[in-house]
Protein backbone atom coordinates (compact mmCIF):
# COMPACT_ATOMS: atom_id res chain seq x y z
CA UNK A 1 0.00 0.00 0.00
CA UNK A 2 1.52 3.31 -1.12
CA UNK A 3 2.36 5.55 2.48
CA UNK A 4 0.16 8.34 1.17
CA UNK A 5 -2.41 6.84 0.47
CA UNK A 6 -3.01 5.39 4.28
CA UNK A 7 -2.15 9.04 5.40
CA UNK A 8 -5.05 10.07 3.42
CA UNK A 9 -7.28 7.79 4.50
CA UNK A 10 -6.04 9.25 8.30
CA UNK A 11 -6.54 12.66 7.65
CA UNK A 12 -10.29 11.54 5.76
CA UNK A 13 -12.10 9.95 8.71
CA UNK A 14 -12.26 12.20 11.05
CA UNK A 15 -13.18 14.82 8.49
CA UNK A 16 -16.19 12.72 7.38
CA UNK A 17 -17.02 12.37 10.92
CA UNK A 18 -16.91 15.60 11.72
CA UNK A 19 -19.33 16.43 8.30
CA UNK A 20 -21.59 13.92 9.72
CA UNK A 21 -22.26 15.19 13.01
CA UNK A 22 -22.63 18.55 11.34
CA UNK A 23 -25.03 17.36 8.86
CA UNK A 24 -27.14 15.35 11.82
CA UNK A 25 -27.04 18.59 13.87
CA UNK A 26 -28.73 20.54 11.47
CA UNK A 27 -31.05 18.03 10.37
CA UNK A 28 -32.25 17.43 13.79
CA UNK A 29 -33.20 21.12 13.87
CA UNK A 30 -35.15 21.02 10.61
CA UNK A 31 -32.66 22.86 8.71
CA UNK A 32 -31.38 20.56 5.94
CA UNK A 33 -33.29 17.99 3.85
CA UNK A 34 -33.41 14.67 6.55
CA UNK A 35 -32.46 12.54 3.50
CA UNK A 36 -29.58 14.35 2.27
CA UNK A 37 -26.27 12.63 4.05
CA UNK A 38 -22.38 13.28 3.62
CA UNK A 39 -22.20 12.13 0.12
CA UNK A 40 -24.12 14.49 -0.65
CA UNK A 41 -22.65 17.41 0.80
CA UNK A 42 -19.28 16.44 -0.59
CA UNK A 43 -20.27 15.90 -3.93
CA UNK A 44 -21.47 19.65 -3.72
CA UNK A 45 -18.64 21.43 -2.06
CA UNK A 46 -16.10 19.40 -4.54
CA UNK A 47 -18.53 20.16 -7.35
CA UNK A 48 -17.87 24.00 -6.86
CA UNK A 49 -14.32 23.88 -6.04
CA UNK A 50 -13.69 21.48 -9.20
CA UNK A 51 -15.91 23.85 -11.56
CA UNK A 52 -13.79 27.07 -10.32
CA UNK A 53 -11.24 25.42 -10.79
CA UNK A 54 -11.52 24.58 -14.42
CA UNK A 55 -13.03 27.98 -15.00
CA UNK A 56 -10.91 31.05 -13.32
CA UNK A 57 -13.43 33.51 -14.46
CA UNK A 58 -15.36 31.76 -12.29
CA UNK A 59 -13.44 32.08 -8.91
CA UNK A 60 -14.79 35.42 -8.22
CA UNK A 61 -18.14 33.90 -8.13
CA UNK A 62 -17.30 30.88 -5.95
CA UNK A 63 -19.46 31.68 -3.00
CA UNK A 64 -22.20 32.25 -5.41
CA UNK A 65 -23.20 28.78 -7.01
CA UNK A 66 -22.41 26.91 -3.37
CA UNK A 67 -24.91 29.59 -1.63
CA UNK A 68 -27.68 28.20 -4.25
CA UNK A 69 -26.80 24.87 -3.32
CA UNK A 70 -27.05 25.52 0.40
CA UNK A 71 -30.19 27.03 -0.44
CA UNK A 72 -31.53 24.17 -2.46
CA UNK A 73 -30.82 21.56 0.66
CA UNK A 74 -32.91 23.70 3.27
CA UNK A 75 -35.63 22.02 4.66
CA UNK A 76 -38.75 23.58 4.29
CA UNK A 77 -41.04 20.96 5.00
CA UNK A 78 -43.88 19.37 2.91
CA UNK A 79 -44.73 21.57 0.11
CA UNK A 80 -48.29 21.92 -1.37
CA UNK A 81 -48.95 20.08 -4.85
CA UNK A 82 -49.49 22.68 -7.80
């Protein structure tokens, strides 16, 4: 097994741990959609940074797209059909 990659693996658990308890926190209080889990969240925050990234022009609006995605996994409740 290559050194770094057990070092990564190290550093990586408690940071998903830490997401977790986070994530349960705030879905306990209502805030975030109660089936949304780490994954999820991950996927999102390295979505952004990825996409900035590839697209400097794009760094100066960083904060933008994740805010819209933060947005998107607020609870709300049930919503009314129509």
């Amino acid at each position: 097994m290559d050194p770094h990659q057990h070092l990564a693996r190290s550093c990586r658990r408690p940071g998903h741990l830490l997401v977790h308890q986070l994530l349960q926190g705030a879905q306990d209080a209502g805030r975030i959609h109660p089936d949304a889990d780490g994954t999820d969240l991950f996927t999102l925050v390295n979505a952004r940074s990825w996409i900035t990234g590839q697209a400097p022009t794009l760094a100066t609006r960083r904060e933008h797209p994740l805010a819209l995605a933060l947005d998107g996994l607020a609870h709300r409740g049930t919503q009314p059909d129509g």
